[in-house]
C-alpha atoms as a PDB file:
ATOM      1  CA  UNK A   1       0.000   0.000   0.000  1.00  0.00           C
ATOM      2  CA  UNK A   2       3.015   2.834   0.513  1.00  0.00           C
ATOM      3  CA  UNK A   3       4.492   1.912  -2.807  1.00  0.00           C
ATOM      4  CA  UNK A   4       1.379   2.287  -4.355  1.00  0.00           C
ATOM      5  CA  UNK A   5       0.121   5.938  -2.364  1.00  0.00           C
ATOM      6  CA  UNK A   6       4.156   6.699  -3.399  1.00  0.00           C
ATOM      7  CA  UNK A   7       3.239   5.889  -7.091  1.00  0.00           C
ATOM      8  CA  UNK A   8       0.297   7.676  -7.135  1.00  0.00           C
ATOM      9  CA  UNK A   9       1.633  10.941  -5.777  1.00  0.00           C
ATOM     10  CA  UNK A  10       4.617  10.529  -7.892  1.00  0.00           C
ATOM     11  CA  UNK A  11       2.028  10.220 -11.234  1.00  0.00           C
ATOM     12  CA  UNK A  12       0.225  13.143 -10.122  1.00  0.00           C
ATOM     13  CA  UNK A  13       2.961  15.612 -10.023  1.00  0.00           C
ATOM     14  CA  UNK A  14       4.207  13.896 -13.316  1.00  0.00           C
ATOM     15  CA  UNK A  15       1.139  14.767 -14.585  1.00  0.00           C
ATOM     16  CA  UNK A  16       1.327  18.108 -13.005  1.00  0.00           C
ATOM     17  CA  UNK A  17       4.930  18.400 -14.141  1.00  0.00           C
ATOM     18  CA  UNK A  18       3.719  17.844 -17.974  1.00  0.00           C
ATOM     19  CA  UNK A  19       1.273  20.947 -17.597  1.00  0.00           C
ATOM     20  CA  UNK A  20       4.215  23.373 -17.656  1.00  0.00           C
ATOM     21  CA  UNK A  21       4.433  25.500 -20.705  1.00  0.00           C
ATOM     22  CA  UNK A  22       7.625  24.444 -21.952  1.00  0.00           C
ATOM     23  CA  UNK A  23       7.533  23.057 -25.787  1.00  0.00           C
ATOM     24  CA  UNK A  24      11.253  25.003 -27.186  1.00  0.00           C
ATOM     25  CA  UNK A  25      10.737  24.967 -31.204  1.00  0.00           C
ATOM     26  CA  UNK A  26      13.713  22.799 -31.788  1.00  0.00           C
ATOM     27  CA  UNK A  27      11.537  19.570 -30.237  1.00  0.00           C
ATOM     28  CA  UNK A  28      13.831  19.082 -27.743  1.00  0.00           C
ATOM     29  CA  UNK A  29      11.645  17.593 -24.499  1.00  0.00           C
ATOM     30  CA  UNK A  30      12.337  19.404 -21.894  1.00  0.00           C
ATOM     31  CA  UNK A  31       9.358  18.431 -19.377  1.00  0.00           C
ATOM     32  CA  UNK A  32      10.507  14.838 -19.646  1.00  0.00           C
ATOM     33  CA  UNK A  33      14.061  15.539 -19.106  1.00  0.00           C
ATOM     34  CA  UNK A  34      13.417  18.120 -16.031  1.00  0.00           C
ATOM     35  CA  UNK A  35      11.118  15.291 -14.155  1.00  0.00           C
ATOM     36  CA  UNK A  36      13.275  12.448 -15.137  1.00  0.00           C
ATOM     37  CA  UNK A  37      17.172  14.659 -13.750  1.00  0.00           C
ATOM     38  CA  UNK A  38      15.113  15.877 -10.819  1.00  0.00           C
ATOM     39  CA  UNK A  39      14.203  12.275 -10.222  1.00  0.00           C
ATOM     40  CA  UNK A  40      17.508  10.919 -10.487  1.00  0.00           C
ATOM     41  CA  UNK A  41      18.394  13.756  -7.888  1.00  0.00           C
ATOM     42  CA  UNK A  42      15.778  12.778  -5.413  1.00  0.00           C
ATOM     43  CA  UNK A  43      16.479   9.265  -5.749  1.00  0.00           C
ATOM     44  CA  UNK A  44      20.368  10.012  -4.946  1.00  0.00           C
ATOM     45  CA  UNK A  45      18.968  11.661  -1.917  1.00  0.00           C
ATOM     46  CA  UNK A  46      16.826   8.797  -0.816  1.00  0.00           C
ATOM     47  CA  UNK A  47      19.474   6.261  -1.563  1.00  0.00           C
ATOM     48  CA  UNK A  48      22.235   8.352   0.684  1.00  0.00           C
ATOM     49  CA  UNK A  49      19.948   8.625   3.543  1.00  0.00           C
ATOM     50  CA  UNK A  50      18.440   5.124   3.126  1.00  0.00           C
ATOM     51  CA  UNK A  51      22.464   3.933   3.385  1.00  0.00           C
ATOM     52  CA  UNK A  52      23.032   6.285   6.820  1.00  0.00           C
ATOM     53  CA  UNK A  53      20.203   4.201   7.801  1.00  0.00           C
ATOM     54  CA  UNK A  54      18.485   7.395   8.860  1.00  0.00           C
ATOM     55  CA  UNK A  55      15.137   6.530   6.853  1.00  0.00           C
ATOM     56  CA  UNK A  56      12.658   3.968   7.116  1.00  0.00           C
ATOM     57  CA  UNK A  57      12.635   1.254   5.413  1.00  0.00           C
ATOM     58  CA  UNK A  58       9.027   2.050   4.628  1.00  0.00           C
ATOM     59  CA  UNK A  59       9.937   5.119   3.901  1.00  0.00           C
ATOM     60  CA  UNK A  60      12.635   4.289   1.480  1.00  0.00           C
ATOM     61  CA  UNK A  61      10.207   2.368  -0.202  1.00  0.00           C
ATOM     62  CA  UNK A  62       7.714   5.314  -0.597  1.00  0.00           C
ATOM     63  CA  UNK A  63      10.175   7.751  -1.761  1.00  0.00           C
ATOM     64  CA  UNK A  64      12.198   5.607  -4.213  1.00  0.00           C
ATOM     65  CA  UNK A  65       9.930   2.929  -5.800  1.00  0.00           C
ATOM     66  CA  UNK A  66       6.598   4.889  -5.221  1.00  0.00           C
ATOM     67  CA  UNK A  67       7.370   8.565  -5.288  1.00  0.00           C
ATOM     68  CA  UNK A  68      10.649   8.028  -7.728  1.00  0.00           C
ATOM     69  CA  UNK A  69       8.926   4.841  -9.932  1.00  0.00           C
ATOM     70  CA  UNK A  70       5.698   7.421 -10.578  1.00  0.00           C
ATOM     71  CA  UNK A  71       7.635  10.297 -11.409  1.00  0.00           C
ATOM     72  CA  UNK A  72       9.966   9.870 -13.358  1.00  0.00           C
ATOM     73  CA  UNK A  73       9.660   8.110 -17.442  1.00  0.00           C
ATOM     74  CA  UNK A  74      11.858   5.818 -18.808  1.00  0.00           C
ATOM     75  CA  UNK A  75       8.842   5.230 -21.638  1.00  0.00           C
ATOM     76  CA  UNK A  76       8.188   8.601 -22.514  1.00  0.00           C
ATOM     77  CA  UNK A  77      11.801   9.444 -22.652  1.00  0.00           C
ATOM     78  CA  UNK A  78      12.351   6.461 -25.477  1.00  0.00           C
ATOM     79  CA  UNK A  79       8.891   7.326 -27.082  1.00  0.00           C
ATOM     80  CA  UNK A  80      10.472  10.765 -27.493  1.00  0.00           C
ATOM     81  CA  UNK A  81      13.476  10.042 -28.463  1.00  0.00           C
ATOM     82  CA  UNK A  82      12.306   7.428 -31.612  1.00  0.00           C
ATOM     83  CA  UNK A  83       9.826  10.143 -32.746  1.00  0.00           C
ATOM     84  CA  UNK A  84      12.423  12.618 -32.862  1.00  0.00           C
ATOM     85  CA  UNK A  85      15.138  10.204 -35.066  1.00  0.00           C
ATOM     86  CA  UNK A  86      11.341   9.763 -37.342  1.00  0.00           C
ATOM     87  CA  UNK A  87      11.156  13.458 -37.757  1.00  0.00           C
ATOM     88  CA  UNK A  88      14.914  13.402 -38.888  1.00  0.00           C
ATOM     89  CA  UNK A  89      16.210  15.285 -35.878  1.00  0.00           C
ATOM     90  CA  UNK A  90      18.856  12.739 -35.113  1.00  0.00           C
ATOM     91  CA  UNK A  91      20.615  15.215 -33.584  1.00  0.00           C
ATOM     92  CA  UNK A  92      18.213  16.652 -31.178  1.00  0.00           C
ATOM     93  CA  UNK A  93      17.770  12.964 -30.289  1.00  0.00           C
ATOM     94  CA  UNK A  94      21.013  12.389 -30.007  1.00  0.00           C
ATOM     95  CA  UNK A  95      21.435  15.352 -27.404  1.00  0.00           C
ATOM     96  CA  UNK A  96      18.456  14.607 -25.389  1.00  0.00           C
ATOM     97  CA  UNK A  97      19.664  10.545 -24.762  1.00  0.00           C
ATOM     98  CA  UNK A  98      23.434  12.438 -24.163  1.00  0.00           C
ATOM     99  CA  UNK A  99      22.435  14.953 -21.489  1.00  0.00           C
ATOM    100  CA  UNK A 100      19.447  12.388 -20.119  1.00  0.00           C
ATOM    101  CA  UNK A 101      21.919   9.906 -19.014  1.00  0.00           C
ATOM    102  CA  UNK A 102      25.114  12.662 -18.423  1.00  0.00           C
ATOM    103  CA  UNK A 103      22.788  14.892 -16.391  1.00  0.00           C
ATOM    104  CA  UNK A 104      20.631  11.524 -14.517  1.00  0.00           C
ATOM    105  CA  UNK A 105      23.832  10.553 -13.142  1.00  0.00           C
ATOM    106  CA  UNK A 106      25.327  14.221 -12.527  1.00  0.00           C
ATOM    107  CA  UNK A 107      22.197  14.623 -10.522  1.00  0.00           C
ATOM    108  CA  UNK A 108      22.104  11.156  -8.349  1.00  0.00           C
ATOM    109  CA  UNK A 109      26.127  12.105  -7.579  1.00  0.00           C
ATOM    110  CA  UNK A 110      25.670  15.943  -5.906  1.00  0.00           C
ATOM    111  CA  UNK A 111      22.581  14.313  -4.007  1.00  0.00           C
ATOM    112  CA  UNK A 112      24.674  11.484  -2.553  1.00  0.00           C
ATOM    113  CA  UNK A 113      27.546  14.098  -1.941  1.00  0.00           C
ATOM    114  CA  UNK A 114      24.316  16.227  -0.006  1.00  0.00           C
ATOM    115  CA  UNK A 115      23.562  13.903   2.330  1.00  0.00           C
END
């Protein structure tokens, strides 16, 4: 039952997330990217306290699989990506995997350093 009130508040401010008016004319996807880096950073957080052993395991499971799993979009980031290589903006597509993962990780390291 947490993981699942965890995924449904995380799929709420997804949804919330995707009401933002950012759409840049190059087709680069900006929402996606935003909620899936700040994700990785609030992950990293959860993951540094969760090894201090100064959350709950409960909580952890909330935060990371509920909260985290919701949020973030590992499906709408590939969806994105193959429609932009169809349009023939390989290299939009090819930026937007590049500073997904570069940035993902960037963002899980300065949490863990955080905590």
């Amino acid at each position: 039952m947490i993981v699942a009130a965890g995924g449904a508040a995380g799929a709420v401010l997804r949804y919330l997330m995707g009401l933002l008016p950012m759409n840049p004319e190059n087709g680069f996807p900006f929402k996606t990217f935003l909620i899936n880096v700040i994700g990785a950073f609030v992950i990293g957080l959860v993951a540094a306290a969760a090894a201090k052993n100064s959350l709950s395991p409960r909580l952890v499971l909330f935060l990371k699989v509920g909260i985290c799993g919701g949020f973030t979009t590992f499906s709408s980031f590939a969806l994105e990506t193959e429609a932009l290589m169809a349009k023939g903006q390989n290299g939009v597509a090819s930026l937007y995997v590049i500073l997904s993962l570069f940035c993902g990780i960037l963002a899980v390291s300065a949490a863990e350093h955080i905590v």
